[in-house]
C-alpha atoms as a PDB file:
ATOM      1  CA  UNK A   1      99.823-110.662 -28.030  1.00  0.00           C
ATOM      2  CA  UNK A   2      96.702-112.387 -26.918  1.00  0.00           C
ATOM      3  CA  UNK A   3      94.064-114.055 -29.189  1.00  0.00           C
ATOM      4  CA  UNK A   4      90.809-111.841 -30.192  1.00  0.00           C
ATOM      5  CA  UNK A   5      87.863-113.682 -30.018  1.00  0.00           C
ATOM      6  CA  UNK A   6      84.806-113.593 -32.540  1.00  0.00           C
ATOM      7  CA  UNK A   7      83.161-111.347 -29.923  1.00  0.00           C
ATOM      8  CA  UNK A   8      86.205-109.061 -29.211  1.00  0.00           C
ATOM      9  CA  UNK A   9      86.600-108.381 -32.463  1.00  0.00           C
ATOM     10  CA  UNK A  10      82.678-107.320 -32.932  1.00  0.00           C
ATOM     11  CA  UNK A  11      83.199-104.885 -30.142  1.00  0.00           C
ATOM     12  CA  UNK A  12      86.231-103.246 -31.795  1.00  0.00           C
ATOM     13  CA  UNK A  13      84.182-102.591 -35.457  1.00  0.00           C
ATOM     14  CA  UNK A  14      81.391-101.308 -32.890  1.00  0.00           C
ATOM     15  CA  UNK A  15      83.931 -99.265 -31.045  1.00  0.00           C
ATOM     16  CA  UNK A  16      85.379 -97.712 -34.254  1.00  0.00           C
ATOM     17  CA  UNK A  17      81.630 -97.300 -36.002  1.00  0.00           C
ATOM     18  CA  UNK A  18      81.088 -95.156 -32.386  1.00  0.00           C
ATOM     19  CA  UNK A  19      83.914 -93.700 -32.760  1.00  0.00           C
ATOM     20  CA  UNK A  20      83.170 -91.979 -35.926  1.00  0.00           C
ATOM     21  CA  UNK A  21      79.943 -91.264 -35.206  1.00  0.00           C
ATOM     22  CA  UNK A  22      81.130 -89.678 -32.885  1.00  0.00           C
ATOM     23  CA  UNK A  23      83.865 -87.799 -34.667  1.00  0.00           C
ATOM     24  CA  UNK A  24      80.346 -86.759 -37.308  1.00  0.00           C
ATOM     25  CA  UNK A  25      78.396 -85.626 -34.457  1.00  0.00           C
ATOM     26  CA  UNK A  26      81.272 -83.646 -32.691  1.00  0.00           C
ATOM     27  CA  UNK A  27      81.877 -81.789 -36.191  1.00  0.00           C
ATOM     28  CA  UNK A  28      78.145 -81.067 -36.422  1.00  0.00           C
ATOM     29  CA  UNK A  29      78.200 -79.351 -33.437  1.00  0.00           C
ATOM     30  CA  UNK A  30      81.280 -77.799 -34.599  1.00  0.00           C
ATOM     31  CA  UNK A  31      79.946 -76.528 -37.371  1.00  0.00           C
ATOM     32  CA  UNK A  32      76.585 -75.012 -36.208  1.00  0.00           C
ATOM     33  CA  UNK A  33      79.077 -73.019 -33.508  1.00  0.00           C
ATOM     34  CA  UNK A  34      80.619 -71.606 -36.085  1.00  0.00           C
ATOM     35  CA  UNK A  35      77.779 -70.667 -38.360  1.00  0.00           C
ATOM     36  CA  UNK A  36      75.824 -69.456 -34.738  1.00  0.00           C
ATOM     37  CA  UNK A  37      78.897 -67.301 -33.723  1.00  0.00           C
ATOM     38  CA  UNK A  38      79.067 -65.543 -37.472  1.00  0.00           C
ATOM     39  CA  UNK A  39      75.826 -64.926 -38.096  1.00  0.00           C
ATOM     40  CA  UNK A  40      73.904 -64.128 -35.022  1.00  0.00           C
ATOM     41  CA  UNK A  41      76.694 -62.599 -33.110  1.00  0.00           C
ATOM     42  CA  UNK A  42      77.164 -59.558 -35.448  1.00  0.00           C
ATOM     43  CA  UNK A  43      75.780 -55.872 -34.819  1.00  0.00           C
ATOM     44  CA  UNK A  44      73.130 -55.840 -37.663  1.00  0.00           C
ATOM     45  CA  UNK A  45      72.444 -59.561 -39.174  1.00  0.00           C
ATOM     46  CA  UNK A  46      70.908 -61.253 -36.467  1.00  0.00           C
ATOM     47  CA  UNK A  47      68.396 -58.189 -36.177  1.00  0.00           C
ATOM     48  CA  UNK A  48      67.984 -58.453 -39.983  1.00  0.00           C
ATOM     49  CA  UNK A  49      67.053 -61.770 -40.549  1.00  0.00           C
ATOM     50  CA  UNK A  50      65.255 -62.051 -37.950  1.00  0.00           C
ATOM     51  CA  UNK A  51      62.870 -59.774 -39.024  1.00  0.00           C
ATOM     52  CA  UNK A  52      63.167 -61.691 -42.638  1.00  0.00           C
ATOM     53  CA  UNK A  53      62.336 -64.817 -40.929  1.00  0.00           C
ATOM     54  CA  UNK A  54      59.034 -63.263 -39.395  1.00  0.00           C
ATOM     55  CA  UNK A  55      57.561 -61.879 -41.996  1.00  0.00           C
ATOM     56  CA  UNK A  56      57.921 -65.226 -44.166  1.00  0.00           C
ATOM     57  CA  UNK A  57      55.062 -66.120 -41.408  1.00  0.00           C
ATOM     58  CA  UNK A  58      53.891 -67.006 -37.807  1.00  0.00           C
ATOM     59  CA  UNK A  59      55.159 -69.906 -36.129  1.00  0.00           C
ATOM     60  CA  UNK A  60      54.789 -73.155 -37.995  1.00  0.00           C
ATOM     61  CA  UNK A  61      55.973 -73.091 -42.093  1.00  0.00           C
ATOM     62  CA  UNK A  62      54.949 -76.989 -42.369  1.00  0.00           C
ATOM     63  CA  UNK A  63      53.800 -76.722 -46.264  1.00  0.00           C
ATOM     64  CA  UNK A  64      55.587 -73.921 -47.783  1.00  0.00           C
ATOM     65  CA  UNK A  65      58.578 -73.865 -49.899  1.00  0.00           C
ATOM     66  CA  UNK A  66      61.118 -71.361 -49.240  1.00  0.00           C
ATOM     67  CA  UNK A  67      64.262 -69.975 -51.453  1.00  0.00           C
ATOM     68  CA  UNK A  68      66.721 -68.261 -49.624  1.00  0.00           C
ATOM     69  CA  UNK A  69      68.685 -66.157 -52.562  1.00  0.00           C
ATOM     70  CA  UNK A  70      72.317 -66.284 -52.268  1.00  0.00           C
ATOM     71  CA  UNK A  71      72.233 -67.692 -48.881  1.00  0.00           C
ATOM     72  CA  UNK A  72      75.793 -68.362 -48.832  1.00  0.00           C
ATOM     73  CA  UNK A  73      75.803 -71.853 -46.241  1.00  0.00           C
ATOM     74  CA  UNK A  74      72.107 -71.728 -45.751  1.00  0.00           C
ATOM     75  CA  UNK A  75      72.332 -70.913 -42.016  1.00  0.00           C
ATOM     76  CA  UNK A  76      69.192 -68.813 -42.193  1.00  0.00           C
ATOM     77  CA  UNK A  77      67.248 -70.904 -44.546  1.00  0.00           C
ATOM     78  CA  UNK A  78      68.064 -73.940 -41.833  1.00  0.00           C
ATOM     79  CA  UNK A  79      66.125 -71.486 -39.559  1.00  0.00           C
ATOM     80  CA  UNK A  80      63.249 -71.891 -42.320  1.00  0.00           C
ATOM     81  CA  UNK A  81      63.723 -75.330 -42.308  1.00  0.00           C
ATOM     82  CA  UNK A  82      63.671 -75.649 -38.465  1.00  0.00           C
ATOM     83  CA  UNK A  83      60.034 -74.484 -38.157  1.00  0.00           C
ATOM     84  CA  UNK A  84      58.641 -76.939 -40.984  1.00  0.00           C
ATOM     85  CA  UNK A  85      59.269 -75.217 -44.456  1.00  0.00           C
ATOM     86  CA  UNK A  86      61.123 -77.035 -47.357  1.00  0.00           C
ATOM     87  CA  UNK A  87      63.698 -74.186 -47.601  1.00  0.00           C
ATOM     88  CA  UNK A  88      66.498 -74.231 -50.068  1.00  0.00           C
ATOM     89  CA  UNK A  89      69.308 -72.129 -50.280  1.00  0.00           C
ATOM     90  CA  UNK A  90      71.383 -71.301 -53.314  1.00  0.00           C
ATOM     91  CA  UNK A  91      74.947 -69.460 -53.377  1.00  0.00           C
ATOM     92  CA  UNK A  92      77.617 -69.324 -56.190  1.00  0.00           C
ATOM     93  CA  UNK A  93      80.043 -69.586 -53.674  1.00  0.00           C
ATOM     94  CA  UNK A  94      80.919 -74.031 -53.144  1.00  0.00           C
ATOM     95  CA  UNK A  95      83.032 -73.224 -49.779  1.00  0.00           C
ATOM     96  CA  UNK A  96      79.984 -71.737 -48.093  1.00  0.00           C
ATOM     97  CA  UNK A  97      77.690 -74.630 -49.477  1.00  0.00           C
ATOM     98  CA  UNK A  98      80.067 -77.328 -48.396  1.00  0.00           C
ATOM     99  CA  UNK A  99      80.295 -75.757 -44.668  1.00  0.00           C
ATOM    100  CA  UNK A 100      76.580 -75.346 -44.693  1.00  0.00           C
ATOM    101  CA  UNK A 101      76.015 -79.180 -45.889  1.00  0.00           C
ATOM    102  CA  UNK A 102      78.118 -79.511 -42.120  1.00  0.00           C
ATOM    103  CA  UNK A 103      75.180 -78.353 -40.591  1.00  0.00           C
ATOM    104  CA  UNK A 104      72.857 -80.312 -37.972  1.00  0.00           C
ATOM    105  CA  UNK A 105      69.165 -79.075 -39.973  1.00  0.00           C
ATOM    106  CA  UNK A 106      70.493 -77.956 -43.287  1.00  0.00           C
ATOM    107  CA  UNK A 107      68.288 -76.794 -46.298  1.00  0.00           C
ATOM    108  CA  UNK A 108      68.691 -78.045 -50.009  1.00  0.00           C
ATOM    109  CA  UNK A 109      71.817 -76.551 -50.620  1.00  0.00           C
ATOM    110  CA  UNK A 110      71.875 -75.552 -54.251  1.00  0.00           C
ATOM    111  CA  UNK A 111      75.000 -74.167 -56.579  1.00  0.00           C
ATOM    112  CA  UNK A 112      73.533 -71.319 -58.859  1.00  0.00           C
ATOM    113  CA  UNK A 113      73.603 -67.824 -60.262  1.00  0.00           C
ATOM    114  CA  UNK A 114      70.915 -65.536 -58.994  1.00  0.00           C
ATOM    115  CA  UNK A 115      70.383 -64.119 -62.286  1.00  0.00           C
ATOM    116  CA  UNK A 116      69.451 -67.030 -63.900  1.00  0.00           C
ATOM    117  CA  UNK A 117      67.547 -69.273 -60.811  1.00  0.00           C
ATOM    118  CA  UNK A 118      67.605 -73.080 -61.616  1.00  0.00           C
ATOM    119  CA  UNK A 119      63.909 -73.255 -60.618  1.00  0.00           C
ATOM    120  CA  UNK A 120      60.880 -73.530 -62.786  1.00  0.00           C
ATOM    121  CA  UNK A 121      58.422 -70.779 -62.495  1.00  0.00           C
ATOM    122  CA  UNK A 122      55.838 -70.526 -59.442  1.00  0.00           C
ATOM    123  CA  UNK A 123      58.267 -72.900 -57.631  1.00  0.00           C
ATOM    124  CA  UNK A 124      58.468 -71.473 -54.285  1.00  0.00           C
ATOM    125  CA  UNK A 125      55.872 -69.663 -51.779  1.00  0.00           C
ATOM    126  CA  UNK A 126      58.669 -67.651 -50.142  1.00  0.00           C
ATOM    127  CA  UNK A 127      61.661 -65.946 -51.519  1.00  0.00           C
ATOM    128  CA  UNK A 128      63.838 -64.790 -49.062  1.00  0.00           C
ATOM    129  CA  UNK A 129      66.747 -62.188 -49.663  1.00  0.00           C
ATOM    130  CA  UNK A 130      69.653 -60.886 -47.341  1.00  0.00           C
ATOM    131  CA  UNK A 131      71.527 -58.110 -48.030  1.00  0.00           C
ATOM    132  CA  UNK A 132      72.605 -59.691 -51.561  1.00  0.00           C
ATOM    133  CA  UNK A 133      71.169 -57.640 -54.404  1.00  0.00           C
ATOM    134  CA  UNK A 134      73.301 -54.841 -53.775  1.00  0.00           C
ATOM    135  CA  UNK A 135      76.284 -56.954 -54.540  1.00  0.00           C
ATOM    136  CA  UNK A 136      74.615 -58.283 -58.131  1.00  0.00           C
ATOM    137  CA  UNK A 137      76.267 -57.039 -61.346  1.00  0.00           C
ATOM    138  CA  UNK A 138      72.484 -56.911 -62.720  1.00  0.00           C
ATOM    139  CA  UNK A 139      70.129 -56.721 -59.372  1.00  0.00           C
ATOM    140  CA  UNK A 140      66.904 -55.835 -61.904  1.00  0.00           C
ATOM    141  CA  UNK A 141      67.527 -59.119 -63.232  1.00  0.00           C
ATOM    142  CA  UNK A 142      67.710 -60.889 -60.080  1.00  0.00           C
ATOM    143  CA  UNK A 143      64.122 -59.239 -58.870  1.00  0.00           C
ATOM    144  CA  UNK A 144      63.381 -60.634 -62.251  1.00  0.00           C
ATOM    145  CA  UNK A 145      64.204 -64.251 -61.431  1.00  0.00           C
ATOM    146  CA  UNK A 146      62.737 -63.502 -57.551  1.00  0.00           C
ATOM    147  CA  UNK A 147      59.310 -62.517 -58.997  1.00  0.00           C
ATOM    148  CA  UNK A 148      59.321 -65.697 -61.541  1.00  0.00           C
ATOM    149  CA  UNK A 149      60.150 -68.235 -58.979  1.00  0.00           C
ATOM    150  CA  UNK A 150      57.125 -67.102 -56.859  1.00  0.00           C
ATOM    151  CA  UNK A 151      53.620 -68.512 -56.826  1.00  0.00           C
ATOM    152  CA  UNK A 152      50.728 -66.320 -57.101  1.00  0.00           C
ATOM    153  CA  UNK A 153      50.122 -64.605 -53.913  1.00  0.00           C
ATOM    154  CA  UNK A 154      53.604 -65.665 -52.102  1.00  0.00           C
ATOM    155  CA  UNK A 155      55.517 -63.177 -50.766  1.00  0.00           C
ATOM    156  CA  UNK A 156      59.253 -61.720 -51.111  1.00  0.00           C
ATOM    157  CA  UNK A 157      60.950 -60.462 -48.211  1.00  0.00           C
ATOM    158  CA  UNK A 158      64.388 -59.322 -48.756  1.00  0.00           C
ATOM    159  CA  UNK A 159      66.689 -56.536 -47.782  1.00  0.00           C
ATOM    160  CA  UNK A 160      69.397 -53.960 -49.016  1.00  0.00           C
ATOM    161  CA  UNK A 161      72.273 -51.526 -48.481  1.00  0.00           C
ATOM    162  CA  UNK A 162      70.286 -48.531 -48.462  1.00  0.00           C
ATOM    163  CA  UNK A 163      72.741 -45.996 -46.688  1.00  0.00           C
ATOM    164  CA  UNK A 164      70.319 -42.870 -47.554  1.00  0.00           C
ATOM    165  CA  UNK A 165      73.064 -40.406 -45.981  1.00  0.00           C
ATOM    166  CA  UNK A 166      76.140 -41.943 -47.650  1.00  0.00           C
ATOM    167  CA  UNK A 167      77.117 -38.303 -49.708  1.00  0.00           C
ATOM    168  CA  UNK A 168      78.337 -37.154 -45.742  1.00  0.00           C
ATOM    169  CA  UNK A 169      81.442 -39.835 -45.952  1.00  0.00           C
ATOM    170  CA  UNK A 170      82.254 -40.496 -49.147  1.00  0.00           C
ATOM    171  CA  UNK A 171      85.387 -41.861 -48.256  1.00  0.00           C
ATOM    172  CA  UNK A 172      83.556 -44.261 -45.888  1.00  0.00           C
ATOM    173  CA  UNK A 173      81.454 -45.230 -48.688  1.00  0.00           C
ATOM    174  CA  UNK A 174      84.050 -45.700 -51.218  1.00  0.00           C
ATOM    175  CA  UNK A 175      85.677 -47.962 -48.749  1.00  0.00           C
ATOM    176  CA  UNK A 176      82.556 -50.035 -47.940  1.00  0.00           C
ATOM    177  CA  UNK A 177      81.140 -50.399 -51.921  1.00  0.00           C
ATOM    178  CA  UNK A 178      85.184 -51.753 -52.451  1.00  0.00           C
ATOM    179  CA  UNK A 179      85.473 -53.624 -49.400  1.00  0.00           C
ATOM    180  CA  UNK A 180      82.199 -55.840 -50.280  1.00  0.00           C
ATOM    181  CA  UNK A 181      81.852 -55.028 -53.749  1.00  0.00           C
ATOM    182  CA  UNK A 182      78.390 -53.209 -53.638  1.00  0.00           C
ATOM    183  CA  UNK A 183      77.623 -52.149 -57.182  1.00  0.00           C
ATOM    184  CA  UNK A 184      74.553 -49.949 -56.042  1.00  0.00           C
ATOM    185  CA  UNK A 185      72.442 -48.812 -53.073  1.00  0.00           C
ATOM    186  CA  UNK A 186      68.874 -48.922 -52.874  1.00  0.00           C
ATOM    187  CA  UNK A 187      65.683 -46.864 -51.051  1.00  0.00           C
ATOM    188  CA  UNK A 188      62.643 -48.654 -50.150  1.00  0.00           C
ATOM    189  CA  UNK A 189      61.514 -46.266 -52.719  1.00  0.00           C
ATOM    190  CA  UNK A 190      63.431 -47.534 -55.668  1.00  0.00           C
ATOM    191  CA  UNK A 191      62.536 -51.209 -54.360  1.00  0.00           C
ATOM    192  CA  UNK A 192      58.836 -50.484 -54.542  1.00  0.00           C
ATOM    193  CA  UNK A 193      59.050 -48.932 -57.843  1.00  0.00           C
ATOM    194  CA  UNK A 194      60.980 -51.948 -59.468  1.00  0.00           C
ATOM    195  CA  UNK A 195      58.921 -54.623 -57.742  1.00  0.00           C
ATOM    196  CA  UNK A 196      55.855 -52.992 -58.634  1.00  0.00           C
ATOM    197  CA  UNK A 197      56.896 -53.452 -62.164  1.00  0.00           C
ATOM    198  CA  UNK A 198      57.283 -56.950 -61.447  1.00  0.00           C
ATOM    199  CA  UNK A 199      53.644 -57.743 -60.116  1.00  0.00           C
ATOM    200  CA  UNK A 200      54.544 -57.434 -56.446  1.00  0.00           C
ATOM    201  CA  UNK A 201      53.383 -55.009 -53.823  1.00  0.00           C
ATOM    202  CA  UNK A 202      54.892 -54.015 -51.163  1.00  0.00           C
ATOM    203  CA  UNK A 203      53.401 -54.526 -47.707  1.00  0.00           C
ATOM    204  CA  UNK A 204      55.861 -53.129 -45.271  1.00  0.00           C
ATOM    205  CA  UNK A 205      59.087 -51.480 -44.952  1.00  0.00           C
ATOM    206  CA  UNK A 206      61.654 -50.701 -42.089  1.00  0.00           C
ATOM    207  CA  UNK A 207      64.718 -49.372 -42.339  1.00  0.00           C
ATOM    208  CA  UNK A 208      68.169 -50.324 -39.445  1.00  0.00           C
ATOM    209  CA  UNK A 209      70.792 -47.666 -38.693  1.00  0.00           C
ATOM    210  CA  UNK A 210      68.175 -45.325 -38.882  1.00  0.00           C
ATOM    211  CA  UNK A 211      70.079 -41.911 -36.978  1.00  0.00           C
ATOM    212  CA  UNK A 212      73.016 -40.331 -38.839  1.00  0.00           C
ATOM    213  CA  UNK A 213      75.391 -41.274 -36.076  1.00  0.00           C
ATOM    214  CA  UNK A 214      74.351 -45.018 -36.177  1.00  0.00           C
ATOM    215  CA  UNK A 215      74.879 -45.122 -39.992  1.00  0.00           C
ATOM    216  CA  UNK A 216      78.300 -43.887 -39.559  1.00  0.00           C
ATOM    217  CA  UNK A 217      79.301 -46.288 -37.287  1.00  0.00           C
ATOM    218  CA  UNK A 218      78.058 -48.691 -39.830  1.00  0.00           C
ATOM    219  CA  UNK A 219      79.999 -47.347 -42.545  1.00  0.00           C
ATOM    220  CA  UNK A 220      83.158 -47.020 -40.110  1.00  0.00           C
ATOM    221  CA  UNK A 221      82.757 -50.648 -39.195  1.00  0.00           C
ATOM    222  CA  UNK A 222      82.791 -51.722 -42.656  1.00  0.00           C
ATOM    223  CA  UNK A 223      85.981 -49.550 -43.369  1.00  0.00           C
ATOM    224  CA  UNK A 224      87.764 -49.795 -40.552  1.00  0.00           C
ATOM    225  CA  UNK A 225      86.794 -52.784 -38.536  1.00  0.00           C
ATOM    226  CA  UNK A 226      88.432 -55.552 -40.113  1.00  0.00           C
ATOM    227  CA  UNK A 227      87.011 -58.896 -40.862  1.00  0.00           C
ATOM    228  CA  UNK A 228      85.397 -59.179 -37.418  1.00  0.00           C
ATOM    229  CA  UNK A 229      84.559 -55.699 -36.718  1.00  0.00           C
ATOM    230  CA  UNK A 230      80.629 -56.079 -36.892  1.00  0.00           C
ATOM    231  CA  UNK A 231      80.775 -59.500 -34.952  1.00  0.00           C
ATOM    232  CA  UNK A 232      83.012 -57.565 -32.092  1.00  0.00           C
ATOM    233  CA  UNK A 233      80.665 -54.595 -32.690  1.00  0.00           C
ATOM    234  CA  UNK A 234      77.324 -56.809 -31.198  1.00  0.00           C
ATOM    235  CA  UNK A 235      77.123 -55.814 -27.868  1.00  0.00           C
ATOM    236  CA  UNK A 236      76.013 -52.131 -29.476  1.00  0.00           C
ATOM    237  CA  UNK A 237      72.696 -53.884 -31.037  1.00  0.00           C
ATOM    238  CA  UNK A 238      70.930 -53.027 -28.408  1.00  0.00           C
ATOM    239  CA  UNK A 239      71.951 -49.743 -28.628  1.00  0.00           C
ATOM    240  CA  UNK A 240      71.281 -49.532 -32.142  1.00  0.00           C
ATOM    241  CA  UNK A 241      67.880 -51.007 -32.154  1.00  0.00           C
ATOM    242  CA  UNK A 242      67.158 -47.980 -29.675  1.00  0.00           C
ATOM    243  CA  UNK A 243      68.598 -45.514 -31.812  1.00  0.00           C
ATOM    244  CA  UNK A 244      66.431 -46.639 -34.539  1.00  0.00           C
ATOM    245  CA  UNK A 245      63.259 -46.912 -32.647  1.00  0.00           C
ATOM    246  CA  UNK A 246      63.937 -43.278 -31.482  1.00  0.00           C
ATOM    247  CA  UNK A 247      64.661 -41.893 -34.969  1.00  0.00           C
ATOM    248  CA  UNK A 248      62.561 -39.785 -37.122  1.00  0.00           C
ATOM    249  CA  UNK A 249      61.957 -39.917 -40.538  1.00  0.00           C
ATOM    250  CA  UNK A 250      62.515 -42.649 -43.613  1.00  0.00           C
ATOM    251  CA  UNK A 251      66.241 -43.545 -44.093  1.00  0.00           C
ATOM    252  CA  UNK A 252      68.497 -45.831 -42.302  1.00  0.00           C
ATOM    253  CA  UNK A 253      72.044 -48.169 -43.624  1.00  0.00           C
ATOM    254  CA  UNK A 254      69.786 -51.262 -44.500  1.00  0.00           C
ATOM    255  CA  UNK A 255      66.212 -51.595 -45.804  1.00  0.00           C
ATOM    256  CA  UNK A 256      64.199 -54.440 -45.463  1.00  0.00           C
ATOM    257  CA  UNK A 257      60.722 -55.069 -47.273  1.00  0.00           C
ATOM    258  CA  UNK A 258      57.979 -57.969 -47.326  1.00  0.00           C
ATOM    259  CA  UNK A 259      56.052 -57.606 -50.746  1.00  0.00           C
ATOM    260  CA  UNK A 260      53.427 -60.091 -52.346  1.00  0.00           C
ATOM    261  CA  UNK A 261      53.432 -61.461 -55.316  1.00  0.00           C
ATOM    262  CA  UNK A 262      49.863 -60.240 -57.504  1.00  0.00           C
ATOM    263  CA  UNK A 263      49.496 -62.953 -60.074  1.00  0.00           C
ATOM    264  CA  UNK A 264      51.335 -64.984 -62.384  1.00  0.00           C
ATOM    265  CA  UNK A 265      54.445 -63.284 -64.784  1.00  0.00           C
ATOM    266  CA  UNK A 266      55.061 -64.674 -68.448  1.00  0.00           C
ATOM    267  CA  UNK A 267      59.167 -65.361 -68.353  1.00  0.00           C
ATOM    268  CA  UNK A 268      60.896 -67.210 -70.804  1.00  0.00           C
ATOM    269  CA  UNK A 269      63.009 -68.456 -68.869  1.00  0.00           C
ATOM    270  CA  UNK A 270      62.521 -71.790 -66.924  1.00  0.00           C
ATOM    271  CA  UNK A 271      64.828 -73.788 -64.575  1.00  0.00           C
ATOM    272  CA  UNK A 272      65.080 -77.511 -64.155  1.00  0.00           C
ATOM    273  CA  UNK A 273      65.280 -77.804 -60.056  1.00  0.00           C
ATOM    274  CA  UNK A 274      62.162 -78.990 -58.313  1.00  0.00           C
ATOM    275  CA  UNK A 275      62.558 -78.174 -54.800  1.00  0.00           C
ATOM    276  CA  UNK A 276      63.508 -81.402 -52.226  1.00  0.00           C
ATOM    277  CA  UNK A 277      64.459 -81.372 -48.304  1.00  0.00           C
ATOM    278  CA  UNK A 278      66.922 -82.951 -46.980  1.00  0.00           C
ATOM    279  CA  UNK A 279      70.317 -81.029 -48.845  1.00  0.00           C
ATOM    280  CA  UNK A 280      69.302 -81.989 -52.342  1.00  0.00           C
ATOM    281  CA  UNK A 281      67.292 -80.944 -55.460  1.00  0.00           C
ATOM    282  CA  UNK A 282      65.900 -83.033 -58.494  1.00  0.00           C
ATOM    283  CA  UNK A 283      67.005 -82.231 -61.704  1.00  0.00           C
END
């Protein structure tokens, strides 16, 4: 075997640094495939928050702090992040925050309990909520912890199983609540009622899966399609969004709602997180 030189032997440590920066860049890219595929190629979620992600403003967030509630890896709130905001994202679930720490723009990722939010009062100027309170043991509590977390005059947008025509397929909706262990439904009526009591008001409502045939097919999804079935069910989202742009009436699988916070709550409860980008908090 030949002699390696000084300078050979600088170009190997350079080739394996490259290397694994290479290896960290290739799983980036990995990783926001992965998150890309499973949460904007599904029949109802990329339509969803979307519309979330719009009403937390136009265009540019530079300046505002954004929560995402149970965000699971923080895909969405890295959407937050991408146009400016200092978005965090909390989830119970470690797995979800480790994947979404994989992630090439991720948001604080923070470990936490949505009924008791690690967050001092009037932390945030956006509170952002996807189809998780349904799936709370205590969701009142959780609007409570939404509402203390906001600043005077920021807004909540969030959204929920609503599934107003459930009682025609019980069955179906046995299946579903079991399946992702949905505690409780709610209308955008219900919603305004309990966030009223919590000093926001409610500025707009829409409802998805508005006809009865297009909430059936989300129901029969959710029993029947197996883990994938409402990623292999996107090509219908056009469809659907027709469907629900054609419908009459209030009603619909999933409601969504923007509401503003009116002025400042007394809680006794304060957290200990102040909010910092970059995949981190202070404590």
């Amino acid at each position: 075997m030949g002699h390696v030189g000084p300078g050979q032997a600088r170009g190997g440590r350079n080739g394996t640094r490259q290397a694994r920066s290479a290896n960290r860049f290739a799983s980036v890219k990995v990783a926001d495939a992965v998150a890309l595929a499973g949460h904007e190629v599904h029949v109802c979620r990329y339509r969803e928050a979307r519309t979330l992600l719009r009403w937390l403003g136009p265009g540019d967030l530079r300046g505002l702090r954004v929560l995402d509630v149970a965000g699971g890896d923080g895909y969405w709130a890295g959407q937050a992040r991408r146009r400016g905001a200092r978005a965090v994202a909390l989830d119970l679930a470690t797995s979800k925050l480790s994947r979404g720490s994989q992630l090439a723009s991720p948001p604080a990722l923070i470990e936490g309990d949505a009924l008791r939010l690690p967050f001092r009062a009037a932390s945030f100027d956006r509170v952002m909520s996807i189809c998780a309170i349904e799936h709370f043991d205590d969701g009142e509590r959780a609007l409570d912890e939404m509402a203390r977390v906001l600043a005077p005059g920021g807004e909540l947008v969030m959204s929920a199983d609503s599934l107003t025509l459930a009682e025609h397929w019980p069955n179906l909706y046995r299946a579903h609540c079991d399946r992702y262990h949905v505690k409780r439904t709610y209308s955008h009526q219900e919603l305004t009622s309990l966030l009223a009591a919590r000093g926001l008001a409610v500025l707009e409502y829409r409802y998805q899966f508005r006809s009865r045939r297009a909430q059936r097919m989300y129901l029969g999804l959710s029993a029947y399609g197996g883990k994938f079935g409402f990623n292999a069910a996107a090509p219908t989202t056009p469809l659907v969004a027709a469907s629900d742009w054609a419908a009459r009436g209030d009603g619909g699988a999933i409601v969504l709602l923007r509401a503003r916070c009116e002025g400042p709550r007394e809680s006794p409860h304060d957290g200990r997180h102040a909010v910092n980008q970059g995949g981190t908090a202070n404590r």
